[in-house]
Protein backbone atom coordinates (compact mmCIF):
# COMPACT_ATOMS: atom_id res chain seq x y z
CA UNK A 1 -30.22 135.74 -68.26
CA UNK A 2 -27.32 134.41 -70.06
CA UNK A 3 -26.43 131.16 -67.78
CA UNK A 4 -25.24 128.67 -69.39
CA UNK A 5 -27.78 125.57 -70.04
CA UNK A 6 -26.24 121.92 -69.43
CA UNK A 7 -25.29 120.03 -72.36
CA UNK A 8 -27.74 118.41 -74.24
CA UNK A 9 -30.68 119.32 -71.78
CA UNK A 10 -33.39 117.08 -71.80
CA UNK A 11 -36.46 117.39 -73.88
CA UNK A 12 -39.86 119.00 -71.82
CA UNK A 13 -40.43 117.18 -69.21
CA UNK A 14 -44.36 117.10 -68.40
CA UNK A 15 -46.55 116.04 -65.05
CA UNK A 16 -49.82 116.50 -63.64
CA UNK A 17 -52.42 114.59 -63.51
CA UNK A 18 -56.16 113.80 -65.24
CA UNK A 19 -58.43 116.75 -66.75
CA UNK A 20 -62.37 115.79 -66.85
CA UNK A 21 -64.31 116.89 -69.51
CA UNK A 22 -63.59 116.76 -73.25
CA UNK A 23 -60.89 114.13 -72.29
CA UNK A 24 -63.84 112.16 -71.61
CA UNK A 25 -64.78 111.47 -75.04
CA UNK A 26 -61.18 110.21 -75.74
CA UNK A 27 -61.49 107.67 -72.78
CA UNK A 28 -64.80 106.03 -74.26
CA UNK A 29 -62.59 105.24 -77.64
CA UNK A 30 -59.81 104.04 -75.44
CA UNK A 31 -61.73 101.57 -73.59
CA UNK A 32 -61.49 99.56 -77.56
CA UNK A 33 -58.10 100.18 -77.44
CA UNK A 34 -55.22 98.03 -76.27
CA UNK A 35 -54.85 99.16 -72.92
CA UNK A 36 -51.28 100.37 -72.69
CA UNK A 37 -50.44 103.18 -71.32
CA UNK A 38 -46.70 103.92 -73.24
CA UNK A 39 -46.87 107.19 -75.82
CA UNK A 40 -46.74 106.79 -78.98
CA UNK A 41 -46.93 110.02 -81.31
CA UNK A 42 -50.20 109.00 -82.80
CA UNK A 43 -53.08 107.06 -80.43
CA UNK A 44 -53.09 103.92 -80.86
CA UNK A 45 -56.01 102.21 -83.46
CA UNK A 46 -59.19 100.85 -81.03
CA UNK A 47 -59.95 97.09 -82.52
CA UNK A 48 -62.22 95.61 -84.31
CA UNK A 49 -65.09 94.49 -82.30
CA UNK A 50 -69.19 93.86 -83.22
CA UNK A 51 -71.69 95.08 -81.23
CA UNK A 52 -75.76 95.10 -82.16
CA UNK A 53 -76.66 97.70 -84.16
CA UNK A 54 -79.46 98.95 -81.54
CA UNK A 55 -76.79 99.29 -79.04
CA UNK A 56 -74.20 100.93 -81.80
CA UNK A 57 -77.11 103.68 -82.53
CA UNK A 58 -77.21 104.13 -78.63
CA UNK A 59 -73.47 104.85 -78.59
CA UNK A 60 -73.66 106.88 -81.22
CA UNK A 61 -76.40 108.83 -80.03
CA UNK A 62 -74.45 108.96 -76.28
CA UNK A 63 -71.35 110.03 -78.11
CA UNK A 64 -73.30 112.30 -80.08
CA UNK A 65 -74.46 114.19 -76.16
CA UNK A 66 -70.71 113.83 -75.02
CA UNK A 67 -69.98 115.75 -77.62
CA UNK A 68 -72.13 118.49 -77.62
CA UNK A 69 -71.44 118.34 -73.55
CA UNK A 70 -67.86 119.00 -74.36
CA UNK A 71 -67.97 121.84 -76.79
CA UNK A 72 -70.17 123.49 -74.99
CA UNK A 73 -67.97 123.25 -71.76
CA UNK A 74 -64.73 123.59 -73.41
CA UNK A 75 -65.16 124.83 -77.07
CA UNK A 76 -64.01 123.75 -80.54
CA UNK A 77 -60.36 122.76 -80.36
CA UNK A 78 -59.14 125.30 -82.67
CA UNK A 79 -60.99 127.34 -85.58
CA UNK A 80 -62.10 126.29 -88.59
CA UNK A 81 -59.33 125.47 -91.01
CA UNK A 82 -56.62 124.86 -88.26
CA UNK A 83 -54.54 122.38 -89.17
CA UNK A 84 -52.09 119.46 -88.06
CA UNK A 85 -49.55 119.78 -91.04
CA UNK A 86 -47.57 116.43 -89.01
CA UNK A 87 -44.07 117.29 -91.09
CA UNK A 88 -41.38 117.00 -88.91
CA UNK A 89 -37.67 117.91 -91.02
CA UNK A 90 -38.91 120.53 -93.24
CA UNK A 91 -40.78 123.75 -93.06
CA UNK A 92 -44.51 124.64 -92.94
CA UNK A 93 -46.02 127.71 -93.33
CA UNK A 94 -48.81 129.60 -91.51
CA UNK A 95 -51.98 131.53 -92.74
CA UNK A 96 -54.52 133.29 -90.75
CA UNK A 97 -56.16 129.79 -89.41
CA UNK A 98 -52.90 128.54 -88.20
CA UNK A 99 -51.04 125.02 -88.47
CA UNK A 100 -49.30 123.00 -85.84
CA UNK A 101 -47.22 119.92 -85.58
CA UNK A 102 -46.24 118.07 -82.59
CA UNK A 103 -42.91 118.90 -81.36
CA UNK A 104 -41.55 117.08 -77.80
CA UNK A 105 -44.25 114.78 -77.82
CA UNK A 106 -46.76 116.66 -75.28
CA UNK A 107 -45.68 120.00 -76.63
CA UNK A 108 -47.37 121.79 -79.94
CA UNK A 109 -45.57 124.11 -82.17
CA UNK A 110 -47.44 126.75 -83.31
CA UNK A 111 -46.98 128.64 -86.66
CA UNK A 112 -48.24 132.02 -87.36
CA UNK A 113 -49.89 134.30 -90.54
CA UNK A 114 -46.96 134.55 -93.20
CA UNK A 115 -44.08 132.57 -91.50
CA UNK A 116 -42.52 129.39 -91.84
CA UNK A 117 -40.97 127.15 -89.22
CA UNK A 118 -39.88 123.79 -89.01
CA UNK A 119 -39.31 120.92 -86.55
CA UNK A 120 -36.40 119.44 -86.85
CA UNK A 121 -37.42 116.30 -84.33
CA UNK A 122 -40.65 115.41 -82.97
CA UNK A 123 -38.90 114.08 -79.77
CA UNK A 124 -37.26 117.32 -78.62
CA UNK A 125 -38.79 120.80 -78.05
CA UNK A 126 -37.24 122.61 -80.75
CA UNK A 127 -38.37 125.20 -83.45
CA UNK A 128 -36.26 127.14 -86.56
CA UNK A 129 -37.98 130.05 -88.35
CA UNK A 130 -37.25 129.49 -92.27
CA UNK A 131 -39.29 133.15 -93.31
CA UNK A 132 -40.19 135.97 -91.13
CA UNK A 133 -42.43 138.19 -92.81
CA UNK A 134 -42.32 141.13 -90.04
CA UNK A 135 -45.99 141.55 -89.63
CA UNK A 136 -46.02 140.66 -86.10
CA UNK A 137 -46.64 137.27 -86.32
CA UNK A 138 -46.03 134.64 -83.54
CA UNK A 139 -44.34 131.08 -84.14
CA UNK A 140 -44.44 129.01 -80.81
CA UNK A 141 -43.83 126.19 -78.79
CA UNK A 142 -47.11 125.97 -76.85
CA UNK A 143 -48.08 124.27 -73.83
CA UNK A 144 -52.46 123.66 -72.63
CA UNK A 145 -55.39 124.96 -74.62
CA UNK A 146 -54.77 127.03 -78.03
CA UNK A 147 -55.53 127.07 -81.59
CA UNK A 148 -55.38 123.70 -82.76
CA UNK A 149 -56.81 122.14 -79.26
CA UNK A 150 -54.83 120.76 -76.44
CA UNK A 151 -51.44 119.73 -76.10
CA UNK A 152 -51.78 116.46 -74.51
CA UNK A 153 -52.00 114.17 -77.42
CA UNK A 154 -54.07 111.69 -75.34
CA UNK A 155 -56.11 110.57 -72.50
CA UNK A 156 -53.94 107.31 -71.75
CA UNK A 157 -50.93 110.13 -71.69
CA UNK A 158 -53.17 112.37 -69.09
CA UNK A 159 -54.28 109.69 -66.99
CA UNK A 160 -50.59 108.53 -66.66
CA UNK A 161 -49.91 111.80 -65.44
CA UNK A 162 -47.78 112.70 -68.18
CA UNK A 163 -48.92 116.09 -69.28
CA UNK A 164 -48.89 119.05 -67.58
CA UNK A 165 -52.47 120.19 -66.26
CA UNK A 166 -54.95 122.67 -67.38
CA UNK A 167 -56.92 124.82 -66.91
CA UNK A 168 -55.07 125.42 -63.39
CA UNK A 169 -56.52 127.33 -60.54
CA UNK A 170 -53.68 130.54 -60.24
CA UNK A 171 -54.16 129.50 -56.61
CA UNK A 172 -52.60 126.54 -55.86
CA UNK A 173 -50.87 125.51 -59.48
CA UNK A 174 -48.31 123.16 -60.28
CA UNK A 175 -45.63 125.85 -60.20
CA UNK A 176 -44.58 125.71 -63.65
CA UNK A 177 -40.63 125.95 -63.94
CA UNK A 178 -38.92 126.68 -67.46
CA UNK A 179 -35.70 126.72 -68.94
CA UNK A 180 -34.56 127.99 -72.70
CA UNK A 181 -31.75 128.17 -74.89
CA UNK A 182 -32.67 130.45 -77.63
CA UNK A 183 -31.08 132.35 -80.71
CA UNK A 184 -31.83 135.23 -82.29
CA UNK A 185 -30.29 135.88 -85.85
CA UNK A 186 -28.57 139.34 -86.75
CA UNK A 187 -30.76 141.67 -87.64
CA UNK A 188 -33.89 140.54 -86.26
CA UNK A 189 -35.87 143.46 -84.50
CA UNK A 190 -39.09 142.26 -82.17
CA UNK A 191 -39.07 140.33 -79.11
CA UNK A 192 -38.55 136.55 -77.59
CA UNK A 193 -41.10 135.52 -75.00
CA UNK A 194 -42.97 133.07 -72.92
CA UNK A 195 -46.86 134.31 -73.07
CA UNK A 196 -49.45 132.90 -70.69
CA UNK A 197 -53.08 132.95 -70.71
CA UNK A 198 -55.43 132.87 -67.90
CA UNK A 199 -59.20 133.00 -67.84
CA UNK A 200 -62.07 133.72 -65.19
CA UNK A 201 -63.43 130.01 -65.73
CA UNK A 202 -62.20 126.80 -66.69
CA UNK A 203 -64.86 126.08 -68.95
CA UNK A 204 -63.65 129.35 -71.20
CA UNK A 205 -60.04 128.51 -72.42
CA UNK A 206 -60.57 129.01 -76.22
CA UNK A 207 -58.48 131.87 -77.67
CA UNK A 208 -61.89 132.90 -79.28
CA UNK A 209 -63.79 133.90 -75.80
CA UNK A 210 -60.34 136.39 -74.60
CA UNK A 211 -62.89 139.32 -75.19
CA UNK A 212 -65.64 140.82 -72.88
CA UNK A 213 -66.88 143.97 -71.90
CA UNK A 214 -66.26 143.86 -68.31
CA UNK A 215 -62.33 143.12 -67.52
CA UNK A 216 -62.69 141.28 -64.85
CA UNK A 217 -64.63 138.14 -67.15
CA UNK A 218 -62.05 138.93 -69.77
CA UNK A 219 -58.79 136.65 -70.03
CA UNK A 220 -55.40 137.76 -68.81
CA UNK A 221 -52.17 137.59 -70.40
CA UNK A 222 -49.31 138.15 -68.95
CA UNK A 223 -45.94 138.35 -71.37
CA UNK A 224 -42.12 137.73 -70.36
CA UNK A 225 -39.68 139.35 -72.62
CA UNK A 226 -36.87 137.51 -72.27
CA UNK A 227 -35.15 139.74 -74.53
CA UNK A 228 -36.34 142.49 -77.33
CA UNK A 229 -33.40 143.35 -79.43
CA UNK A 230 -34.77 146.41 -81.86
CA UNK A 231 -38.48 146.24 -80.10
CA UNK A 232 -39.94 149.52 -79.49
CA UNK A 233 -40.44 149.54 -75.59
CA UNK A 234 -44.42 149.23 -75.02
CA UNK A 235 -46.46 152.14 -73.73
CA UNK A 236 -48.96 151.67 -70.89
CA UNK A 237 -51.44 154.81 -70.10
CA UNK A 238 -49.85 154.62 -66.57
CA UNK A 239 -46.14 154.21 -67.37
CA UNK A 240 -44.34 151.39 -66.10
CA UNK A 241 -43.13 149.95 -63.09
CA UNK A 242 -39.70 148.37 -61.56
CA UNK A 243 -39.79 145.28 -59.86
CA UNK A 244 -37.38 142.63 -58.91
CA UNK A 245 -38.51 138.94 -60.18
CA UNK A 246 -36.08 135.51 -59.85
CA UNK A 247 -33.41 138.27 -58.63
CA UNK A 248 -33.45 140.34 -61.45
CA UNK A 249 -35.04 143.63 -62.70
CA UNK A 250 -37.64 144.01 -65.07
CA UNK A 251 -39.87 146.90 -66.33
CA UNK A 252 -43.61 146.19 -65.70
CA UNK A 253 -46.32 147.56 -67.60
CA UNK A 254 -50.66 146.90 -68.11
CA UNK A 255 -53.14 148.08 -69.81
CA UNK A 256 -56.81 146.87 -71.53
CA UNK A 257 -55.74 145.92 -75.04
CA UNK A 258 -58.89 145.80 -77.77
CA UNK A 259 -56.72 144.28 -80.31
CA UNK A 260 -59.13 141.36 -82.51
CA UNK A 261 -61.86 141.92 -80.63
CA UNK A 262 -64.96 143.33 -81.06
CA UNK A 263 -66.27 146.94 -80.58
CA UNK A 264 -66.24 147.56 -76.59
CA UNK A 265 -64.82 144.36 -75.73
CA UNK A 266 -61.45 143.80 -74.40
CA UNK A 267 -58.70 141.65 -72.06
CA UNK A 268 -55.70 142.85 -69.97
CA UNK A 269 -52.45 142.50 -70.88
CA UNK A 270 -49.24 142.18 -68.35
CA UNK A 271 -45.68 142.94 -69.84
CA UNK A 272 -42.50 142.14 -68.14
CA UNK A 273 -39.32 143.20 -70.18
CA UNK A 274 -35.53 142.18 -69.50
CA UNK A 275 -32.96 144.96 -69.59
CA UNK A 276 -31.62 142.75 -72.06
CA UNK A 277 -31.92 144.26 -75.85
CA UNK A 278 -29.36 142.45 -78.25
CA UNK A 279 -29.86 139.44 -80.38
CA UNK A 280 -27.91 136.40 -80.50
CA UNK A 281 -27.91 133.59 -77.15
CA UNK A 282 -30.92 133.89 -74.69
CA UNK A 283 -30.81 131.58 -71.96
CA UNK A 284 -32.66 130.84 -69.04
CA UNK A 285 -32.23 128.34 -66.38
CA UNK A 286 -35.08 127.27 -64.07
CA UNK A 287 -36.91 130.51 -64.14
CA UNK A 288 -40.11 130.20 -61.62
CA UNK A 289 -43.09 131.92 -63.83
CA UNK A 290 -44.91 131.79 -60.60
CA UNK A 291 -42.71 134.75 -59.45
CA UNK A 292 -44.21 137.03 -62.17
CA UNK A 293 -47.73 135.54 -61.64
CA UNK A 294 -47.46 136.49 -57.84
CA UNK A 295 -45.76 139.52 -58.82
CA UNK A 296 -49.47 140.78 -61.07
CA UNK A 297 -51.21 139.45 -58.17
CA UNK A 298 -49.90 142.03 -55.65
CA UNK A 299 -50.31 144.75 -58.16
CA UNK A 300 -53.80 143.72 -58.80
CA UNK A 301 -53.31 143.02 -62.28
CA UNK A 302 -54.04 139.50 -61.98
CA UNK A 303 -56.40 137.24 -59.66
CA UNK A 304 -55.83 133.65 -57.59
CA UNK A 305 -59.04 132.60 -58.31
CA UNK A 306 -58.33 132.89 -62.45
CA UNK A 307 -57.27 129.73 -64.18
CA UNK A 308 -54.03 128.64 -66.24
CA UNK A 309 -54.97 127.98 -69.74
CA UNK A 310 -51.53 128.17 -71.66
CA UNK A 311 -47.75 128.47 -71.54
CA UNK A 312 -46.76 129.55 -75.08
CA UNK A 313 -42.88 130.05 -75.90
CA UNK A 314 -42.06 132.26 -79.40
CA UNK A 315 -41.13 135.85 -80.72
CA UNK A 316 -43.66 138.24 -81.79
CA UNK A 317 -41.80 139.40 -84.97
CA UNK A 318 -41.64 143.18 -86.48
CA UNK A 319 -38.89 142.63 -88.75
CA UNK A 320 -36.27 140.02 -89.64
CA UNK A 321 -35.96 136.78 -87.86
CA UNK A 322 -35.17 134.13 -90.38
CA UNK A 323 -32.97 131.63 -88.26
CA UNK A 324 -34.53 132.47 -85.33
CA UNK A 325 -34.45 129.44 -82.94
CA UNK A 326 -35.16 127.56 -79.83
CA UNK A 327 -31.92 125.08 -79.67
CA UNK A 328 -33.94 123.53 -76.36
CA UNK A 329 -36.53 124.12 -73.87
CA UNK A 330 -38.31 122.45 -70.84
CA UNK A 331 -41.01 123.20 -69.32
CA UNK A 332 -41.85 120.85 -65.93
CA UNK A 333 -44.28 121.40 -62.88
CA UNK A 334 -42.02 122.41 -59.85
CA UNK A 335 -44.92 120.16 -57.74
CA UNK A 336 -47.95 118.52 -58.51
């Protein structure tokens, strides 16, 4: 847990290949675009071209069906009042409908209700709390679906096969491979963590549909504490377990959380949790999250037939935090 990351480490580093569906939509603008397939952090502007006005009013209306087609299969991108603040170099703050900024260019950094965070770069994945409030809230680097929408800022970027792809059958994923140099500031009591987010269906992987009376249609979401300096140790009904993941040992732990959603509804929630308690350096080197993934599997906590929705990197805050940071971080499919 506290190997040593190279110097200056590389900014994420993101593969996969082409997502149908919403990206659709996005490939009907681009084919008025220049057709180049180098990222730039905002699409590029389609040209100006005429077209009859009867065959505009049957784009429009096709659009219109696309549209609808695409909400319905994948849902709104975020909800209403989430934001791209796109201020790199100073902070932003969150409220309850979240804002996000770009950070590495096919990475999205997530703020949270009452904190403020800034990116120093756009082209590297890094993130500096400013305030902590201690209510809990969650700043992250996020990866796939979340509030604010996807993290693949285009189709042209997809289609080259450089983002990383979801939703992602469990069985059969791209193996997802991460490593982190973190800091936690004196003081700070909660926890540093990767959480990921899996769901029955591909067509559900909005944050909004998490919640259903029958577990086994609800999402999963299974957290890795890297560390938890000051964080009261979580509680599951049955205890916890001991188990042995990337050749270390971690306390295991699930139960049906209700939290947000409504009455009778629910999704289940996977903790692993370092040994490791103090603040300061966290850093990880090529950790496998498939280990922990097969790990739920055998334990039944988790199915192979569920889908990858997100990778989200951050700290869920209780007190402190303030100069908090992730100093780098890469996240890279270990094969396509």
């Amino acid at each position: 847990m506290t190997a040593t990351l190279p110097e200056g480490f590389p900014a994420a580093v993101c593969e996969g290949d082409q997502l149908a569906g919403l990206a659709e939509l996005e490939r009907i603008a681009l084919l008025q675009a220049e057709r180049s397939l180098s990222y730039s952090p905002r699409p590029s502007a389609p040209r100006a071209w005429r077209v009859p006005r009867r065959a505009a009013r049957r784009g429009a209306a096709m659009l219109m069906l696309l549209a609808a087609a695409a909400l319905a299969l994948y849902g709104a991108p975020g909800p209403a009042g989430a934001q791209d603040v796109r201020t790199w170099g100073k902070p932003f703050c969150g409220t309850n409908a979240w804002t996000w900024i770009e950070t590495d260019p096919r990475l999205v950094a997530h703020d949270s209700a009452g904190s403020c965070v800034e990116v120093p770069d756009p082209r590297k994945a890094q993130l500096v709390v400013t305030q902590a409030p201690g209510n809990g809230s969650f700043p992250n680097i996020g990866s796939g679906f979340g509030v604010g929408g996807d993290s693949c800022p285009s189709y042209a970027d997809r289609k080259a096969g450089l983002c990383l792809r979801y939703p992602a059958r469990v069985a059969g994923n791209w193996d997802p491979v991460a490593s982190v140099k973190g800091w936690l500031a004196p003081g700070y009591e909660g926890n540093f963590a990767f959480d990921t987010w899996f769901s029955a269906s591909p067509r559900s992987t909005s944050f909004q549909s998490r919640c259903s009376t029958v577990l086994s249609k609800a999402d999963t979401e299974i957290m890795v504490w890297l560390a938890h300096p000051g964080d009261w140790q979580p509680r599951s009904p049955y205890g916890y377990y001991t188990t042995r993941v990337d050749g270390r040992m971690w306390h295991v732990m699930e139960w049906e959380t209700t939290n947000h959603c409504p009455s009778g509804e629910g999704w289940r929630l996977v903790i692993y949790t370092a040994p490791r308690v103090t603040g300061g350096t966290v850093s990880v080197h090529n950790l496998k999250l498939n280990d922990f993934w097969g790990d739920s599997i055998r334990r039944g906590f988790l199915r192979d037939d569920e889908w990858l929705d997100a990778i989200d990197l951050g700290w869920e805050m209780d007190w402190g935090g303030t100069g908090n940071a992730v100093e780098g971080y890469t996240l890279r499919a270990g094969r396509r």
